[in-house]
Protein backbone atom coordinates (compact mmCIF):
# COMPACT_ATOMS: atom_id res chain seq x y z
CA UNK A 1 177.89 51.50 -170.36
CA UNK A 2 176.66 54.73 -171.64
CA UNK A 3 176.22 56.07 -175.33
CA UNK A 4 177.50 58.99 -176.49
CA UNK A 5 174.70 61.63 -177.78
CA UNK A 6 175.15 62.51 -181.54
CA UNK A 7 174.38 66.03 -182.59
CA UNK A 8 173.52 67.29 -186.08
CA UNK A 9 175.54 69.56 -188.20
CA UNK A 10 172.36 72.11 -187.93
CA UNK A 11 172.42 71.85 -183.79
CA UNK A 12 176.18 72.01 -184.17
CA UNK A 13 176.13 75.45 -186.41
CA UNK A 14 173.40 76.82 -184.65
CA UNK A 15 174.80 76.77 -181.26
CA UNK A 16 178.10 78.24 -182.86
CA UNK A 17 176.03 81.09 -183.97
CA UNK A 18 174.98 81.27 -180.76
CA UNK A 19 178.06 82.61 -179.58
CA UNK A 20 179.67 83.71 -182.75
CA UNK A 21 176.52 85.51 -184.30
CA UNK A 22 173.86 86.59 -181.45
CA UNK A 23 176.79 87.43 -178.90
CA UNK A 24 176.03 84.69 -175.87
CA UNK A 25 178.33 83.84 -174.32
CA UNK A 26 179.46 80.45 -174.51
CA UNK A 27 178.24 79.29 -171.10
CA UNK A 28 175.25 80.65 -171.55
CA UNK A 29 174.38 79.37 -174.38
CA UNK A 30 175.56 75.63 -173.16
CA UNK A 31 173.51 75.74 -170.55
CA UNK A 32 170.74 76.71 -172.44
CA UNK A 33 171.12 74.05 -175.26
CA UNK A 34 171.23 71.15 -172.08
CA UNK A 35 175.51 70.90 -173.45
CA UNK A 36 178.53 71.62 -171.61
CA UNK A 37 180.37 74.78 -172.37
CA UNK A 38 183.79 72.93 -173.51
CA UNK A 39 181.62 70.89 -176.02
CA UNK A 40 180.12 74.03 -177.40
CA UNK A 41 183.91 75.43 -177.65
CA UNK A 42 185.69 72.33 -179.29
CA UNK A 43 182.87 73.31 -181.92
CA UNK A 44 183.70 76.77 -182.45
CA UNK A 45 187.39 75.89 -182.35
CA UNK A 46 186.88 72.85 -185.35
CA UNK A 47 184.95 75.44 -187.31
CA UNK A 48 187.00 78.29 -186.98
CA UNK A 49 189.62 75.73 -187.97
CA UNK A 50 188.01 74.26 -190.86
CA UNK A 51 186.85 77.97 -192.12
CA UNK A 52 183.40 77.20 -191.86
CA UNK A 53 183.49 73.83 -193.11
CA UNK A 54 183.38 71.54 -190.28
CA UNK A 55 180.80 69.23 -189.18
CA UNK A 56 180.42 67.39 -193.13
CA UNK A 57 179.19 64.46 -192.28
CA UNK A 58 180.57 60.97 -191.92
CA UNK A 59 183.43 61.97 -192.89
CA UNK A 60 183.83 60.42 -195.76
CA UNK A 61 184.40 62.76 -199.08
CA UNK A 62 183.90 62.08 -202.92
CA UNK A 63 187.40 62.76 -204.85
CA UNK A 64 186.70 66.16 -205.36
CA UNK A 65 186.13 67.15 -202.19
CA UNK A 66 189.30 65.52 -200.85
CA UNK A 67 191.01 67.68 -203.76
CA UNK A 68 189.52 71.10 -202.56
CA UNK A 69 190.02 70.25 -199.21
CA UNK A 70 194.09 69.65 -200.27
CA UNK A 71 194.16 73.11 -202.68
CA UNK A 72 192.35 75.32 -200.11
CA UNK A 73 194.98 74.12 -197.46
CA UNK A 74 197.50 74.67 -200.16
CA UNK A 75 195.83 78.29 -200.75
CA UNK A 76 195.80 78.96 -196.55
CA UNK A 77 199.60 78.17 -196.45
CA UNK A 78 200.89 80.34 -199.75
């Protein structure tokens, strides 16, 4: 059985800037962070998706979080 390596939100957004930022390209900078290049792109994809605010956490958000993640969503569809 194998485990599944766990990243940080820091590695995460720092390897996004990678690409995003310092203009790598996204195999290139996979294979020099030791990841695979469709990791590194499900990350810019969930970022890009969640406008920056991806990789929180656990997952798990106070009230008021949950409520600004609802308005901006409402905001992004008006």
């Amino acid at each position: 059985m194998t485990t599944r390596k766990k990243y940080s939100k820091e590695f995460k957004l720092d390897a996004i800037s990678l690409v995003l930022d310092q203009g790598y390209s996204q195999t290139d900078a996979a294979r020099s962070l030791g990841i695979t290049p469709n990791m590194l792109g499900r990350w810019i994809r969930e970022h890009r998706r969640d406008d920056g605010q991806a990789f929180r956490g656990n997952g798990k958000l106070t009230p008021e979080q949950e409520e600004i993640r609802r308005l901006k969503a409402q905001v992004k569809r008006l």
